[in-house]
C-alpha atoms as a PDB file:
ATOM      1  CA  UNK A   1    -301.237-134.520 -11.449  1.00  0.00           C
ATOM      2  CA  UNK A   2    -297.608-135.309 -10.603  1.00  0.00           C
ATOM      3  CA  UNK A   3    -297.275-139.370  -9.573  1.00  0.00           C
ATOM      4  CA  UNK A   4    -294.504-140.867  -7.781  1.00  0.00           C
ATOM      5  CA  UNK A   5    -293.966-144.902  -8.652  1.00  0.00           C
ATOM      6  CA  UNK A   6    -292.859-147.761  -6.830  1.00  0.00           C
ATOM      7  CA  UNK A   7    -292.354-149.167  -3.196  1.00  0.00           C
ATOM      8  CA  UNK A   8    -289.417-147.239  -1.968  1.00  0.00           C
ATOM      9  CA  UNK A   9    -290.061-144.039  -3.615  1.00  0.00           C
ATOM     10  CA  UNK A  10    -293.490-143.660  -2.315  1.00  0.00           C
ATOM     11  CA  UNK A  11    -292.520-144.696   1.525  1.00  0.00           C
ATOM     12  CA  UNK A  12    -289.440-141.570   0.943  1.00  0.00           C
ATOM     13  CA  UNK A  13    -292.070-139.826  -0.086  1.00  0.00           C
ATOM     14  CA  UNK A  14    -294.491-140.690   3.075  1.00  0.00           C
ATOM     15  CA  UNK A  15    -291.359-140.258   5.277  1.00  0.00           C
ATOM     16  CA  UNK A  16    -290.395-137.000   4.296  1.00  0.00           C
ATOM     17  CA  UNK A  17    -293.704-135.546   4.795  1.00  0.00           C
ATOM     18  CA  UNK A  18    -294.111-134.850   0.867  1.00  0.00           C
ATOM     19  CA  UNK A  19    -297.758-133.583   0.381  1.00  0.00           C
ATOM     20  CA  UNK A  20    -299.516-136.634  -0.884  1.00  0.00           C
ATOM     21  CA  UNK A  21    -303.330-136.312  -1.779  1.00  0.00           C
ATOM     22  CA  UNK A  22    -303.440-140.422  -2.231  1.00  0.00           C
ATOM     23  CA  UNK A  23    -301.824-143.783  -2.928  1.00  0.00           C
ATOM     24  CA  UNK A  24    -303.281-146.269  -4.765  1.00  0.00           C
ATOM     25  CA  UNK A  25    -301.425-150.169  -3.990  1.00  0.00           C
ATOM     26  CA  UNK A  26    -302.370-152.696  -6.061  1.00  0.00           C
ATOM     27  CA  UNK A  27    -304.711-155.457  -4.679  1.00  0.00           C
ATOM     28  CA  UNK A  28    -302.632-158.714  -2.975  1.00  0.00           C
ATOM     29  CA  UNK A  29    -299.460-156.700  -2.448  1.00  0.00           C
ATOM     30  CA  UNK A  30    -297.628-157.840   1.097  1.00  0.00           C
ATOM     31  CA  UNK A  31    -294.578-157.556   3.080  1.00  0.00           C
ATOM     32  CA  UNK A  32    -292.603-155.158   5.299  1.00  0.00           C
ATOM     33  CA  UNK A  33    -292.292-152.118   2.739  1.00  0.00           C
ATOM     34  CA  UNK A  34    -296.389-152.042   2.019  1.00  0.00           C
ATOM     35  CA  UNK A  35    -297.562-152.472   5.641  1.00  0.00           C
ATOM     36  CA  UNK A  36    -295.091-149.480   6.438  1.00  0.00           C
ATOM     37  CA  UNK A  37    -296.732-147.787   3.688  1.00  0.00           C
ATOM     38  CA  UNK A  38    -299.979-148.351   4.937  1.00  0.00           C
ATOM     39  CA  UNK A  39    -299.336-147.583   8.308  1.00  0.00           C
ATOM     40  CA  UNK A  40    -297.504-144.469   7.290  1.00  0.00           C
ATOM     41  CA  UNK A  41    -300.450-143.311   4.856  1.00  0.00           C
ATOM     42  CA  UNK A  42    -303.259-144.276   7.991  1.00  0.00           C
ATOM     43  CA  UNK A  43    -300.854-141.721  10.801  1.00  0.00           C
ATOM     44  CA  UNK A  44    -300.666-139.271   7.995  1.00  0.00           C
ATOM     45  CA  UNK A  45    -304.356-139.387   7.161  1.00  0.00           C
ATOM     46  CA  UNK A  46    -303.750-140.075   3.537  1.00  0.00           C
ATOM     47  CA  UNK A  47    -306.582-141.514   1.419  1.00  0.00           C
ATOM     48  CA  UNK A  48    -305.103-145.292   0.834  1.00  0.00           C
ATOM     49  CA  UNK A  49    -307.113-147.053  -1.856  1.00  0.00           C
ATOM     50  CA  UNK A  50    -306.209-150.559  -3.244  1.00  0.00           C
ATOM     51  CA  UNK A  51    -307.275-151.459  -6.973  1.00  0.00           C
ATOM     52  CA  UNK A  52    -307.929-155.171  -8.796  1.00  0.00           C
ATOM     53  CA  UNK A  53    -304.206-155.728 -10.582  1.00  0.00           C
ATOM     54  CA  UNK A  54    -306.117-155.244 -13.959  1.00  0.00           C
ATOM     55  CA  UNK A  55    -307.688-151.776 -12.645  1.00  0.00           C
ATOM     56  CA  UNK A  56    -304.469-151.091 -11.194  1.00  0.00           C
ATOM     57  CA  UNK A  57    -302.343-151.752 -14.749  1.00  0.00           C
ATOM     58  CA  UNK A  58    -305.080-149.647 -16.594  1.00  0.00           C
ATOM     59  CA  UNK A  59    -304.042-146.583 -14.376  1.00  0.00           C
ATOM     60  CA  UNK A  60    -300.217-147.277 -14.376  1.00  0.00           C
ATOM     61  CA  UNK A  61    -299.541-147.636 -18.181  1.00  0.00           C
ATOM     62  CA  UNK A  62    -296.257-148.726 -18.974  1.00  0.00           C
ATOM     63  CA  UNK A  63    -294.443-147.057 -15.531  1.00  0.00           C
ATOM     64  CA  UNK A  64    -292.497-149.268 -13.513  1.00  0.00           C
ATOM     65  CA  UNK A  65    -294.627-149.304 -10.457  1.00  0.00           C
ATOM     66  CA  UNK A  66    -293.842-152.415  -8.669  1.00  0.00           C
ATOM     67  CA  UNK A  67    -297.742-152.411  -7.243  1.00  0.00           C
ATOM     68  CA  UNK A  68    -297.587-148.786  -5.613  1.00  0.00           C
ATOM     69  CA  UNK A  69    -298.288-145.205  -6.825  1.00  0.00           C
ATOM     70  CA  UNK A  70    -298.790-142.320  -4.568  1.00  0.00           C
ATOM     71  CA  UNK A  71    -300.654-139.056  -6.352  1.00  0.00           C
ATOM     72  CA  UNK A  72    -298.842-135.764  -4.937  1.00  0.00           C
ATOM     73  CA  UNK A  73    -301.489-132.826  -3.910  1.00  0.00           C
ATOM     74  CA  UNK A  74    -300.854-130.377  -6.970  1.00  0.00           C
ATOM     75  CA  UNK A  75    -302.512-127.556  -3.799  1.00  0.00           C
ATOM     76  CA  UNK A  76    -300.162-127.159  -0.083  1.00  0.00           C
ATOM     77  CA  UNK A  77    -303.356-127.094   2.382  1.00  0.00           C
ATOM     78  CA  UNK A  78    -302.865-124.864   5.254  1.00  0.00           C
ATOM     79  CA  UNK A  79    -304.844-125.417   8.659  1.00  0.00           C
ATOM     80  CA  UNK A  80    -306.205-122.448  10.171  1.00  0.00           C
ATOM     81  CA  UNK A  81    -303.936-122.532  13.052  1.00  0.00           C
ATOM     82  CA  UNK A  82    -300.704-122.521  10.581  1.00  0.00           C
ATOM     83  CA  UNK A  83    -302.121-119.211   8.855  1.00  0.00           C
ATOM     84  CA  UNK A  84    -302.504-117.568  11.491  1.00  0.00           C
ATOM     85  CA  UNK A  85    -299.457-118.279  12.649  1.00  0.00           C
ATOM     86  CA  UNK A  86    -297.616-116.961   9.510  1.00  0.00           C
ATOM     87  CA  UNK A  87    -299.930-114.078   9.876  1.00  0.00           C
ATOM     88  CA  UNK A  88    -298.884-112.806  13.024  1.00  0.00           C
ATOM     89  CA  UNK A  89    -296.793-109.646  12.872  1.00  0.00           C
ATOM     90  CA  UNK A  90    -297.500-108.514   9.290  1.00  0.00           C
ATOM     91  CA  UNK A  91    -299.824-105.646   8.158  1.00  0.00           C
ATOM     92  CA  UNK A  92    -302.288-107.543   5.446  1.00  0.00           C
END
């Protein structure tokens, strides 16, 4: 699974509509880039789960995550609206 790290990557990510299955913030984290990040993840219906710092450093390694990872969705999901949509007009 492909992982994005740190604060400002992951809210470029959320911004840009990147196809994020879920970010995981580290427990105790505040100020104006993590409550965007939450509020972003919440609007986008993104699973947002936050982990004990010592659960949190056990699934970061070594990376450079400054308290925030996001997980990107390694499958695009389609609702059924959008395939039909791209449907329309073509023989199969």
């Amino acid at each position: 699974m492909n992982m994005i790290f740190g604060r400002k990557p992951v809210l470029e990510a959320l911004e840009s509509g990147s196809e994020i299955e879920r970010i995981i913030i580290s427990r105790g984290l505040k100020g104006d880039v993590i409550d965007r990040i939450k509020r972003l993840s919440k609007s986008s219906k993104i699973k947002l789960s936050e982990y004990t710092p010592e659960k949190f450093s056990e699934l970061s390694g070594k990376n450079n995550t400054q308290g925030v990872i996001a997980e990107l969705s390694t499958s695009k999901y389609y609702s059924l609206e959008e395939l039909l949509v791209s449907a329309e007009g073509k023989k199969y």
